[in-house]
N, C-alpha and C. Protein backbone atom coordinates (compact mmCIF):
# COMPACT_ATOMS: atom_id res chain seq x y z
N UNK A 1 110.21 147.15 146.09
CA UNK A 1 110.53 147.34 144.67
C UNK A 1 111.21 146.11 144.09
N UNK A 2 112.18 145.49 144.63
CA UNK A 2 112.78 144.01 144.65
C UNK A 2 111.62 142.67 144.29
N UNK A 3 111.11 142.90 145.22
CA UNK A 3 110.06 142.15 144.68
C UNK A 3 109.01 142.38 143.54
N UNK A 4 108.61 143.25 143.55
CA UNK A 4 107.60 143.53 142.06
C UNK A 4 108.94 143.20 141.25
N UNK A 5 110.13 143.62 140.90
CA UNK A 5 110.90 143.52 139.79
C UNK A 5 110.73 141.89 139.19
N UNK A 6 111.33 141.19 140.50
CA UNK A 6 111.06 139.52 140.46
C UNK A 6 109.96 138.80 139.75
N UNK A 7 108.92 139.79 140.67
CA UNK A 7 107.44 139.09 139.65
C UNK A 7 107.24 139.47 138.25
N UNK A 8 107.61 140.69 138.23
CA UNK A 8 107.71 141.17 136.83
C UNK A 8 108.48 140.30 135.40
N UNK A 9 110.01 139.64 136.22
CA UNK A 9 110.84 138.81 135.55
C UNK A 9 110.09 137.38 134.88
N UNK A 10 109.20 137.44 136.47
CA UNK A 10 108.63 135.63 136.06
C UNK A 10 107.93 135.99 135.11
N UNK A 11 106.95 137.00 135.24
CA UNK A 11 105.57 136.81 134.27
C UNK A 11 106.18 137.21 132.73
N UNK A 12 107.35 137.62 132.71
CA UNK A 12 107.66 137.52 131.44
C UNK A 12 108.48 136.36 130.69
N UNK A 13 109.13 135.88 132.01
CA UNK A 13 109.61 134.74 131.43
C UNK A 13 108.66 133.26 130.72
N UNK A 14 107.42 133.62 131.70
CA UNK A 14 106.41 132.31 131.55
C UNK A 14 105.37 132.86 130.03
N UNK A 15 105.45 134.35 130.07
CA UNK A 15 105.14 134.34 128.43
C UNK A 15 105.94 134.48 127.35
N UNK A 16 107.46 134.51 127.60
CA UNK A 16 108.50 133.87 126.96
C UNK A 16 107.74 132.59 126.15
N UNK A 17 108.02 131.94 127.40
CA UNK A 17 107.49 130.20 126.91
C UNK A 17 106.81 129.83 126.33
N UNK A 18 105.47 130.61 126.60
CA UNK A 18 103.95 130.43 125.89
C UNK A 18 104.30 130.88 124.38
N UNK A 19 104.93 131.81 125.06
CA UNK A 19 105.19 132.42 123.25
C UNK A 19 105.87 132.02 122.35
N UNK A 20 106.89 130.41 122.90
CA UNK A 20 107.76 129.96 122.26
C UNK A 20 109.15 130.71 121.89
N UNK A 21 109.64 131.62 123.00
CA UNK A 21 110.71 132.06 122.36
C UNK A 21 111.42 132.08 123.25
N UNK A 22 111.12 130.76 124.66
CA UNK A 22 111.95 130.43 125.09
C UNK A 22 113.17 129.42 124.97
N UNK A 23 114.21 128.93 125.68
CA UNK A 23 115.37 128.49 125.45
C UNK A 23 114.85 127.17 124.49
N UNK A 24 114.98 126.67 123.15
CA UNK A 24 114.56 125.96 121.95
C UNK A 24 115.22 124.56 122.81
N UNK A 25 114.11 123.76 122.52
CA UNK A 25 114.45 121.79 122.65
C UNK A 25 114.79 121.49 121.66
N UNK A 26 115.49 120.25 122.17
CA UNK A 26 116.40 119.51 121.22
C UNK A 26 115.45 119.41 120.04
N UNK A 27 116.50 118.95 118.83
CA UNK A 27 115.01 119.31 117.26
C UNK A 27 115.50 118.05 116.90
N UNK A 28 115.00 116.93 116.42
CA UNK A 28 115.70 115.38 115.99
C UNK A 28 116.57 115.87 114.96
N UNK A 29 117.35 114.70 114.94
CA UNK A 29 117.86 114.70 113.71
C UNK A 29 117.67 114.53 112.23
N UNK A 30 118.33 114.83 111.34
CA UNK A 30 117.62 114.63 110.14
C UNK A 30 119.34 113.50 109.69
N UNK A 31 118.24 112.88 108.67
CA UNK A 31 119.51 111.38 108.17
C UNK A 31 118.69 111.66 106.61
N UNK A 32 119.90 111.48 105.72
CA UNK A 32 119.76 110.48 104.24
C UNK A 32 120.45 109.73 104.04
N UNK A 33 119.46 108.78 103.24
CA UNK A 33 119.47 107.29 103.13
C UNK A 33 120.88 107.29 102.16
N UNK A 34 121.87 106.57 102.71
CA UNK A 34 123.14 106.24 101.27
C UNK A 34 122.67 105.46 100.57
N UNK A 35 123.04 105.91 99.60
CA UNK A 35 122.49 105.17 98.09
C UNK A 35 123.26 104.17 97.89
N UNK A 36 124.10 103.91 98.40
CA UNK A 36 125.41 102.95 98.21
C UNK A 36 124.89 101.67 99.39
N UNK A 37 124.08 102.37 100.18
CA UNK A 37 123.71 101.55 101.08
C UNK A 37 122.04 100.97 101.60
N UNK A 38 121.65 100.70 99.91
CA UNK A 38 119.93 100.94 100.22
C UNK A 38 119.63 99.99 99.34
N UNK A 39 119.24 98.87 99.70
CA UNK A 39 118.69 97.89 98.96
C UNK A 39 117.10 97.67 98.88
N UNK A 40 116.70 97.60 98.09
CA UNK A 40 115.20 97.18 97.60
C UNK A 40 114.75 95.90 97.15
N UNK A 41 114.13 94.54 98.15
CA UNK A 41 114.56 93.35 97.33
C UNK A 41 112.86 93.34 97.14
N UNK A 42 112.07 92.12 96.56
CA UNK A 42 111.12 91.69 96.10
C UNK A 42 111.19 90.54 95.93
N UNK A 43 109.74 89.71 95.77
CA UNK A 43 110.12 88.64 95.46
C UNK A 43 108.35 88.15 95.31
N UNK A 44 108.44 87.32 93.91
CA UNK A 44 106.96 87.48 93.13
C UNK A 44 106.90 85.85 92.87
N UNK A 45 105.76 85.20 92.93
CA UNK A 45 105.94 83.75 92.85
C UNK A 45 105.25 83.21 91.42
N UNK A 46 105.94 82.47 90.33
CA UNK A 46 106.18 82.08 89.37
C UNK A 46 105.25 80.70 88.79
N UNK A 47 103.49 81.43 88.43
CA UNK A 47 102.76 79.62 88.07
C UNK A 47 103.04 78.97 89.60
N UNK A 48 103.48 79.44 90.64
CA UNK A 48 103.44 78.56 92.05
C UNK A 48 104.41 77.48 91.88
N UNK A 49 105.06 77.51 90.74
CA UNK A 49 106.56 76.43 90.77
C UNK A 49 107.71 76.84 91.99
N UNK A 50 107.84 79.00 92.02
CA UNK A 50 109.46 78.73 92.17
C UNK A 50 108.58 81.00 92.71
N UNK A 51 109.46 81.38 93.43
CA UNK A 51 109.42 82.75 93.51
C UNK A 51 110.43 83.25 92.57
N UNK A 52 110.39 84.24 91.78
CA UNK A 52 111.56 85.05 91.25
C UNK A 52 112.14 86.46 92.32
N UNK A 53 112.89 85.92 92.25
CA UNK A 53 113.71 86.92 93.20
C UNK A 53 114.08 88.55 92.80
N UNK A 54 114.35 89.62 92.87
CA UNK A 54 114.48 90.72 91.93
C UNK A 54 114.86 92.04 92.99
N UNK A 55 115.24 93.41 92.86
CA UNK A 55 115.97 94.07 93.08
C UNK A 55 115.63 95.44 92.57
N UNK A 56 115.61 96.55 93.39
CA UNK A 56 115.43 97.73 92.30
C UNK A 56 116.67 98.46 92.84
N UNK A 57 117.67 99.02 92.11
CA UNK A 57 119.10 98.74 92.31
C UNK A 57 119.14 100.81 92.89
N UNK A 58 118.53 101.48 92.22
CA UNK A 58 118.70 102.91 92.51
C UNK A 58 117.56 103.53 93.36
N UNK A 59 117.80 104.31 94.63
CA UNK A 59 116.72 104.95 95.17
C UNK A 59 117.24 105.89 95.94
N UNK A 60 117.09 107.13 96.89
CA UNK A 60 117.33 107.87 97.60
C UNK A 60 115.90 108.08 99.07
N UNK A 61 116.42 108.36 99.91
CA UNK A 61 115.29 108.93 100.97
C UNK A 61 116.45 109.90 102.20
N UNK A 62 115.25 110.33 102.73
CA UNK A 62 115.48 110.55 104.15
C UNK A 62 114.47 111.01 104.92
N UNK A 63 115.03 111.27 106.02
CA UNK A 63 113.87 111.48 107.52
C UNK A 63 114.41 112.31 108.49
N UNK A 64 113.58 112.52 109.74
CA UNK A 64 114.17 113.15 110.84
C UNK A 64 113.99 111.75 112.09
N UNK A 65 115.24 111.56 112.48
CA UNK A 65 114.89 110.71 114.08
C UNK A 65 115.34 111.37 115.63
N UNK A 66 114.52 111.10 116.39
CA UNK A 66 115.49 112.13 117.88
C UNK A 66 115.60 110.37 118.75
N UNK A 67 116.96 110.61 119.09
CA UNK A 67 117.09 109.83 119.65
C UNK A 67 116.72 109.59 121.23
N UNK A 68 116.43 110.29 121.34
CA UNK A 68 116.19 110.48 123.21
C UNK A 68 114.73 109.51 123.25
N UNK A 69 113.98 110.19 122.24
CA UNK A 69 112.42 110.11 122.17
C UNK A 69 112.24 108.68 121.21
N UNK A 70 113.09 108.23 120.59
CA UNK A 70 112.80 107.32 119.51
C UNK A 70 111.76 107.92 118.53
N UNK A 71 111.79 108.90 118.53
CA UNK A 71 110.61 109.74 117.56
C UNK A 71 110.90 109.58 115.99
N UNK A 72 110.49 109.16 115.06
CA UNK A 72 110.41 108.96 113.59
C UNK A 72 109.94 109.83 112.85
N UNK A 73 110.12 111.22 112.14
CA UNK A 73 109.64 111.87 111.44
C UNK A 73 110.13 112.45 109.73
N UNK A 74 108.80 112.62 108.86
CA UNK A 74 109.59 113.34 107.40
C UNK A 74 109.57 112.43 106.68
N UNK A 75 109.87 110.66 106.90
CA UNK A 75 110.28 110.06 105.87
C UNK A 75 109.63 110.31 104.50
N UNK A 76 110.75 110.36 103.83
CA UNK A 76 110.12 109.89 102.20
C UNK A 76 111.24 109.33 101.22
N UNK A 77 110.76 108.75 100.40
CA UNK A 77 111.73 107.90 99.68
C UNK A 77 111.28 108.03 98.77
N UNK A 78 112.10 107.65 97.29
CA UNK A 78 111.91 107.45 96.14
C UNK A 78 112.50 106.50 95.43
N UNK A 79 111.89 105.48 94.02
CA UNK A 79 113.00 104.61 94.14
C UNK A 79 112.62 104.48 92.56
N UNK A 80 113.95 104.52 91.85
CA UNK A 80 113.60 104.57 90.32
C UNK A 80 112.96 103.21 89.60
N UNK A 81 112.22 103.62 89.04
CA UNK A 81 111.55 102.21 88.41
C UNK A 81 112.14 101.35 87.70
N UNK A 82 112.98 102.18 86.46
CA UNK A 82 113.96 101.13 85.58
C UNK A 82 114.87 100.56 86.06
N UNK A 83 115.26 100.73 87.40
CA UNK A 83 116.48 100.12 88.14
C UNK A 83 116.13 98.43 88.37
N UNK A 84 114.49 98.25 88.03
CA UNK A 84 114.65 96.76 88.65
C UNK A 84 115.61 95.98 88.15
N UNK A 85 115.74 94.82 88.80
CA UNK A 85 116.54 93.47 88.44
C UNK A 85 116.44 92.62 89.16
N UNK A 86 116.32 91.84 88.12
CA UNK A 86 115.66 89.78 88.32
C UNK A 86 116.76 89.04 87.77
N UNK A 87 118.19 89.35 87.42
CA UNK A 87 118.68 88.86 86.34
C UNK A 87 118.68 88.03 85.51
N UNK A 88 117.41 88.66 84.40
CA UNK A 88 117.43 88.24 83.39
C UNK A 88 116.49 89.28 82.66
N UNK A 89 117.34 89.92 81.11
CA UNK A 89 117.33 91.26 80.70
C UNK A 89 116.03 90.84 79.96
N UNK A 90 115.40 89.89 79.42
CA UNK A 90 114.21 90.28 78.56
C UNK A 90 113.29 90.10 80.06
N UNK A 91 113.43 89.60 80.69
CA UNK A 91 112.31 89.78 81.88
C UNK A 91 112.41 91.08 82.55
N UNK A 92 113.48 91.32 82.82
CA UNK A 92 113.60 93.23 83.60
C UNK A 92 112.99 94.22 82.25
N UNK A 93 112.32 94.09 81.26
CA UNK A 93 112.47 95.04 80.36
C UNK A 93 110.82 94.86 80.34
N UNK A 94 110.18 93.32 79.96
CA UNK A 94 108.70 93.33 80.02
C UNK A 94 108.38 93.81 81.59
N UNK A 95 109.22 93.66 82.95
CA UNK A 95 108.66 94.06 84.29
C UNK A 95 108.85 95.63 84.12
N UNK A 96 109.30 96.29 82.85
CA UNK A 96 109.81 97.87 82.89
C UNK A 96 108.58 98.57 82.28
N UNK A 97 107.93 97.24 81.52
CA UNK A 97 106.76 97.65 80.51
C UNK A 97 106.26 98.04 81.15
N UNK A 98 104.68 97.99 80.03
CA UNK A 98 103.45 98.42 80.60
C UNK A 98 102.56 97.40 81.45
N UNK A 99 102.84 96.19 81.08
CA UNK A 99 101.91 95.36 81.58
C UNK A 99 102.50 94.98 83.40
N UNK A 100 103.54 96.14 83.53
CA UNK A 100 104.12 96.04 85.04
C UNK A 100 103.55 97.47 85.62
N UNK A 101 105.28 97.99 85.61
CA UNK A 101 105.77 99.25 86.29
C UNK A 101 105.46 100.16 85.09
N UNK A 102 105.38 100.30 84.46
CA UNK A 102 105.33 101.24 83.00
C UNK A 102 106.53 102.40 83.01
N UNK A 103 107.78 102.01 83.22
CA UNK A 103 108.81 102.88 83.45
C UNK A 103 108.69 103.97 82.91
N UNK A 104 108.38 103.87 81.64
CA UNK A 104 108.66 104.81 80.58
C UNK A 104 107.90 106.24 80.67
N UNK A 105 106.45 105.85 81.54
CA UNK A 105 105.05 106.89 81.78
C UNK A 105 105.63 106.88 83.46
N UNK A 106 106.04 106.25 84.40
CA UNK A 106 106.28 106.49 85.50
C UNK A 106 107.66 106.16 85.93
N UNK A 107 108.18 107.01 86.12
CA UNK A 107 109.71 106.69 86.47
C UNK A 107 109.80 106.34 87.63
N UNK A 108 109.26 106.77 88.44
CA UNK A 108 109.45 106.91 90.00
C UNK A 108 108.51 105.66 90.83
N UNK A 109 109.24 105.34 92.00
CA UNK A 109 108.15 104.74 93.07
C UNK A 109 108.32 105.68 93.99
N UNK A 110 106.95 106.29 95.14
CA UNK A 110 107.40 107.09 96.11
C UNK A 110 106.71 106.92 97.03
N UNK A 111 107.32 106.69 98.35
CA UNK A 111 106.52 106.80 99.68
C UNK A 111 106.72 107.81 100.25
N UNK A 112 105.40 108.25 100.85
CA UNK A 112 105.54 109.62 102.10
C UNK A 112 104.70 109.02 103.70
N UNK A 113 105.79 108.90 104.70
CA UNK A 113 105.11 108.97 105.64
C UNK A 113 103.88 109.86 106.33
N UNK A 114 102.78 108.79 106.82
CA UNK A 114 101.97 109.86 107.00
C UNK A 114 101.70 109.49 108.73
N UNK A 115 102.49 108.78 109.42
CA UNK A 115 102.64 108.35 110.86
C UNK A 115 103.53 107.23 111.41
N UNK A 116 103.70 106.84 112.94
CA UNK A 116 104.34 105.73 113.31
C UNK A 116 104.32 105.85 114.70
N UNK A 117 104.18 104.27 114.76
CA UNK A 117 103.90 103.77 116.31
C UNK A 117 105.16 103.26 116.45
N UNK A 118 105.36 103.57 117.65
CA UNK A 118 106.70 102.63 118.63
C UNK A 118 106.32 101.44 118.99
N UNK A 119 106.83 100.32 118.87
CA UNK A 119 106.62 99.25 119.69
C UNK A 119 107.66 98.89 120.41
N UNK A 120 108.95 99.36 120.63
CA UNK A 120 109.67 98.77 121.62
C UNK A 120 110.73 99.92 121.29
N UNK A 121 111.97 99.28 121.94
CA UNK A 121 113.42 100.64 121.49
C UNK A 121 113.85 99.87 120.33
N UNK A 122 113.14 99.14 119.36
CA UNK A 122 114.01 98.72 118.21
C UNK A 122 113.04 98.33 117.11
N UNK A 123 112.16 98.53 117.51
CA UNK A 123 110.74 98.27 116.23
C UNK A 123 109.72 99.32 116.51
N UNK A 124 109.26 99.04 115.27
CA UNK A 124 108.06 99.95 115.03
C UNK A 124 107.07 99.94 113.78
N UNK A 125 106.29 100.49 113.56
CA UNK A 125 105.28 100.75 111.98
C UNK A 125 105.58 101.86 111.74
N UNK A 126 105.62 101.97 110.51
CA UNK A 126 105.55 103.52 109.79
C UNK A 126 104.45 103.35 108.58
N UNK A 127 103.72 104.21 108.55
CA UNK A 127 102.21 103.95 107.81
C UNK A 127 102.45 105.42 107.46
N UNK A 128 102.25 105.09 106.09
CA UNK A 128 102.20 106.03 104.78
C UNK A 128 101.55 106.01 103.41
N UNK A 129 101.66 106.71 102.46
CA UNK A 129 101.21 106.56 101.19
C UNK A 129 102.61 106.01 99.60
N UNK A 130 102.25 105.15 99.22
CA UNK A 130 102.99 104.33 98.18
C UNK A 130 102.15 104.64 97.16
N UNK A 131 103.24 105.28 96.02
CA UNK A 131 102.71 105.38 94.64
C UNK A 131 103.13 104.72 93.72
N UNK A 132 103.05 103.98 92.86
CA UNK A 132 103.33 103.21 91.84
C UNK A 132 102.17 103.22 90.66
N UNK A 133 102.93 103.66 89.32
CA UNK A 133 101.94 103.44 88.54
C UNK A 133 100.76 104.80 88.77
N UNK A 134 101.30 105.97 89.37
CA UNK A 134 100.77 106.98 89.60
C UNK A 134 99.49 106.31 90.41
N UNK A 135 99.59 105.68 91.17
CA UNK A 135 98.17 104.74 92.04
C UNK A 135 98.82 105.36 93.44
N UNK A 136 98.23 106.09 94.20
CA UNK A 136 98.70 106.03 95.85
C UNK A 136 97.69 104.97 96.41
N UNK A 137 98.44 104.19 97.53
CA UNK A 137 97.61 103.50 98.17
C UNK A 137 98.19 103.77 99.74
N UNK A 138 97.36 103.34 100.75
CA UNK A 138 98.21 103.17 101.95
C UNK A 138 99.06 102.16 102.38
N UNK A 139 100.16 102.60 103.12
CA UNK A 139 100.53 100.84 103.53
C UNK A 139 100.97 100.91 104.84
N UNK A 140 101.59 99.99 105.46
CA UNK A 140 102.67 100.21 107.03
C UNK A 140 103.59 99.53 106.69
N UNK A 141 104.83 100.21 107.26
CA UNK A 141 105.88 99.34 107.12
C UNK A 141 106.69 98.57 108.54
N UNK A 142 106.86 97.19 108.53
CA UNK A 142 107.13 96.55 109.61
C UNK A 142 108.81 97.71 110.16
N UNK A 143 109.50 98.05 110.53
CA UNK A 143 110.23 98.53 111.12
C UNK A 143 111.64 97.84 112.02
N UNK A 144 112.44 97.36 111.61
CA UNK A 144 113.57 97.28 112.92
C UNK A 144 114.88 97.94 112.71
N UNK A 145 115.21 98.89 113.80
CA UNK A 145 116.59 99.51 114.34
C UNK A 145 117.85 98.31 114.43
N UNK A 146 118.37 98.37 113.27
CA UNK A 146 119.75 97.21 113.57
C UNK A 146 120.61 97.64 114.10
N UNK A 147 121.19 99.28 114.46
CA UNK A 147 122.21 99.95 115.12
C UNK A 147 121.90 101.56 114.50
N UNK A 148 122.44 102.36 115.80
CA UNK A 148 122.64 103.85 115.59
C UNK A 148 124.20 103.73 116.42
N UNK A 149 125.41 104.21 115.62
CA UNK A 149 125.83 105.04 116.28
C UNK A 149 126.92 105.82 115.28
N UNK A 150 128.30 106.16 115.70
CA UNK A 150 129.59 106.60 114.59
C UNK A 150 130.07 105.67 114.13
N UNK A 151 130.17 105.56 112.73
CA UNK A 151 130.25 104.72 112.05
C UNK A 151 131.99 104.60 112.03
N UNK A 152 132.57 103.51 112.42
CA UNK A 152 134.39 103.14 112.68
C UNK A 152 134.85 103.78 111.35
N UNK A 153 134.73 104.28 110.82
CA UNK A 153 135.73 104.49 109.59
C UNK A 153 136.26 106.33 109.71
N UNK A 154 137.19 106.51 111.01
CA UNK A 154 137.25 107.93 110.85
C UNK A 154 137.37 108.94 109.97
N UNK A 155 137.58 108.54 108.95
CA UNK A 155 137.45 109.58 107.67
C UNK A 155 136.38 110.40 107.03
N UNK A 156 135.48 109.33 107.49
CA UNK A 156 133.60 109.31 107.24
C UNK A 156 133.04 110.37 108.20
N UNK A 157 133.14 111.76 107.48
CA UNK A 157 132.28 112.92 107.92
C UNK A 157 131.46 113.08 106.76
N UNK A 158 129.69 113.54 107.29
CA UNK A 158 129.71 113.08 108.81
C UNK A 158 129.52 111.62 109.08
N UNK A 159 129.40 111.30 110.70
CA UNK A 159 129.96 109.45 110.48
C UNK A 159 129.07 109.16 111.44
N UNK A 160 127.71 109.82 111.85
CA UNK A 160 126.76 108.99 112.43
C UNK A 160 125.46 108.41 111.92
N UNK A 161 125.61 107.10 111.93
CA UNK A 161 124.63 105.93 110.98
C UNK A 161 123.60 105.54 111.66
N UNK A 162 122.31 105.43 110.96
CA UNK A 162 121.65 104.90 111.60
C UNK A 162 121.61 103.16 109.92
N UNK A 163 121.33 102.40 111.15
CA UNK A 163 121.12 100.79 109.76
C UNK A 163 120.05 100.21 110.15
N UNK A 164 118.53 99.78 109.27
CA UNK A 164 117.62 99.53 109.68
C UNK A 164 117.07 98.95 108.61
N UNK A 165 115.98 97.65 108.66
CA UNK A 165 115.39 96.61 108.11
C UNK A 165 113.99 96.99 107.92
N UNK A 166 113.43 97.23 106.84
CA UNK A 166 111.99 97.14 106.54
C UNK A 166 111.60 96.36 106.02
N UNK A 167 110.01 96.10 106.42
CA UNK A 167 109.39 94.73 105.72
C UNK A 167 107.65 95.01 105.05
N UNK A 168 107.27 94.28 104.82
CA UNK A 168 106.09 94.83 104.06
C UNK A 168 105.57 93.78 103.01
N UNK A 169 104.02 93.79 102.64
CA UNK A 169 103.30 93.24 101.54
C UNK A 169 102.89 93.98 101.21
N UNK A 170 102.65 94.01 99.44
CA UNK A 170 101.77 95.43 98.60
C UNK A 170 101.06 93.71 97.58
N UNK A 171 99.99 94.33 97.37
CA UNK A 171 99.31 93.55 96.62
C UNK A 171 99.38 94.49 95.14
N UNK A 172 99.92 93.74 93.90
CA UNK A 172 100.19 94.36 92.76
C UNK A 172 99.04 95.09 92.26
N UNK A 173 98.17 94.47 91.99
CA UNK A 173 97.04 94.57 91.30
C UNK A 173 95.92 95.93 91.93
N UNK A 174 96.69 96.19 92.88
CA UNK A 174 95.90 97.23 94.01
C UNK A 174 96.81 98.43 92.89
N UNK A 175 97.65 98.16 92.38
CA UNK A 175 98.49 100.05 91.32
C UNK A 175 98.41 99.76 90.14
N UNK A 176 96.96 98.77 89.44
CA UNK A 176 97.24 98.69 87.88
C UNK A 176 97.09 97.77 87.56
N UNK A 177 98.62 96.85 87.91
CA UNK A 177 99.59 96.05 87.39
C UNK A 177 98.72 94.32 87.56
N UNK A 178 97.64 93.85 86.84
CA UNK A 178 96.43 93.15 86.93
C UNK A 178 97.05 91.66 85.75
N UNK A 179 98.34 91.77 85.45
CA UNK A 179 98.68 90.86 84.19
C UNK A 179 98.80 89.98 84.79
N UNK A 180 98.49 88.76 84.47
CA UNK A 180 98.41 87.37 84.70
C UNK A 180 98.13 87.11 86.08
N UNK A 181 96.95 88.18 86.71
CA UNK A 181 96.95 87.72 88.14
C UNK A 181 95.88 86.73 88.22
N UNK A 182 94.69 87.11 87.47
CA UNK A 182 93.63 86.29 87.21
C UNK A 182 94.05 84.50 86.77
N UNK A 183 94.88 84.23 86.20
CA UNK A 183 94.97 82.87 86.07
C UNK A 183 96.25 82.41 86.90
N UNK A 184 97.09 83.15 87.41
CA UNK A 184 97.63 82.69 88.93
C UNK A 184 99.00 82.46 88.33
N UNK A 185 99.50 83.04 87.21
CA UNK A 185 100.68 82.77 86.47
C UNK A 185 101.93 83.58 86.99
N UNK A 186 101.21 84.93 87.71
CA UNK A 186 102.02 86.14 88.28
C UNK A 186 101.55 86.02 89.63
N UNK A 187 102.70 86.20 91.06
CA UNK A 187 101.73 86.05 92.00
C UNK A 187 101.52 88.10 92.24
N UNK A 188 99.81 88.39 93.01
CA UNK A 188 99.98 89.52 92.95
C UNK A 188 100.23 89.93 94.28
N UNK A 189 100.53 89.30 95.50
CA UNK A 189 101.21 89.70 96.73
C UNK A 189 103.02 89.73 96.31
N UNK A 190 103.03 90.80 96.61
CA UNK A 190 104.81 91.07 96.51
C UNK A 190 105.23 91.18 97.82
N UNK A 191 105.93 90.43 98.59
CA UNK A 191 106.82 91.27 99.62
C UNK A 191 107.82 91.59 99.13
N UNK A 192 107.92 92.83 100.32
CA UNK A 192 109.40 93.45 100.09
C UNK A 192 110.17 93.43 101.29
N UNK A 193 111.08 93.52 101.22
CA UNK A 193 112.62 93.76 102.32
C UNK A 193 113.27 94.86 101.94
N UNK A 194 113.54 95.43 102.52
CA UNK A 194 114.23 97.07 102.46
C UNK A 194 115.10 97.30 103.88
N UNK A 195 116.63 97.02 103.06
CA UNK A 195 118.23 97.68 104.21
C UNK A 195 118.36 99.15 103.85
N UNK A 196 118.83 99.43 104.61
CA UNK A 196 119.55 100.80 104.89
C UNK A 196 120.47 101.51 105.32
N UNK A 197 121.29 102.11 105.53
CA UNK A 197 122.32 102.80 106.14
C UNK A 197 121.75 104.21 105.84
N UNK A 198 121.41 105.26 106.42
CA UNK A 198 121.06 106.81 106.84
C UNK A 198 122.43 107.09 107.23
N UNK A 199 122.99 108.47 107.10
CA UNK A 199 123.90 109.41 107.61
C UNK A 199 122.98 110.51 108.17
N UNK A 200 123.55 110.95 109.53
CA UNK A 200 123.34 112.05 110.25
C UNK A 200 123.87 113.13 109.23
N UNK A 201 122.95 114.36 109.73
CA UNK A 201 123.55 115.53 108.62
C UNK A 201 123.90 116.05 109.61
């Protein structure tokens, strides 16, 4: 009787499992991006004299990461359009126009991850969809881990950071934005650089 009970235990325990309602694995973490801590730079080259340098000053995101696994999941971001800055106000206002970003008809820039490869414990791609100008296109984003851990400032609940570097080219003219690309006055490859600081929730 001892024994049938035993077997009885396993075969329910092993459709426990199957059934998923055994003892739950670790679930990653989820992080948002501080806004205090999220820079958006750009940088567009000028008639081929000089690059203009520029900034989109407001954005929010977040994601899920597990640290065990280096696993990357969820990202999405958003980043307000009128926030750019080049400093200099009649140029941030025609880049707000229409013949840019068209702030006024699109407020928003937004990426949604739609995957990501590991390449080491500190880089990676994240390949997703970028909207601008209500245009989705695909892109990848170059990836590096500058630090995870509790951030020294004990007051800071909660206080585990992740800080990380993105990189990337979007070709303008691929969301619209076609002004002065043809005579070479605007360049239409933009890179971008994108810092971060994430909080653990």
């Amino acid at each position: 009787m001892g024994r049938q009970r035993n077997v009885l235990i396993a075969g329910l325990t092993c459709l426990a499992i199957v059934a998923g309602i055994g003892p739950a694995a670790a679930q990653p973490r989820e992080y948002t991006i501080d806004p205090n801590h999220f820079s958006i730079a750009f940088a567009v080259e000028h008639i081929g004299y000089a690059a203009v340098h520029g900034l989109f000053t407001e954005g929010q995101g977040h994601f899920a990461y597990d640290e065990e696994t280096g696993e990357l999941s969820d990202l999405e971001a958003t980043i307000q359009t009128a926030s750019v800055f080049t400093g200099h106000e009649r140029r941030d206002n025609h880049v707000r126009g229409g013949d840019f970003l068209d702030a006024e008809n699109h407020p928003e820039i937004h990426f949604v991850m739609t995957g990501a490869e590991r390449l080491s414990d500190t880089t990676g791609l994240v390949h997703g969809d970028l909207t601008i100008r209500g245009v989705t296109q695909p892109v990848t984003l170059e990836v590096t881990l500058n630090k995870i851990e509790d951030y020294p400032f004990p007051a800071s609940n909660p206080n585990h950071v992740i800080g990380a570097t993105v990189s990337t080219t979007v070709r303008r003219s691929d969301f619209g934005m076609t002004y002065a690309v043809e005579n070479g006055w605007v360049g239409d490859e933009v890179p971008l650089t994108i810092a971060f600081e994430a909080i653990g929730q």
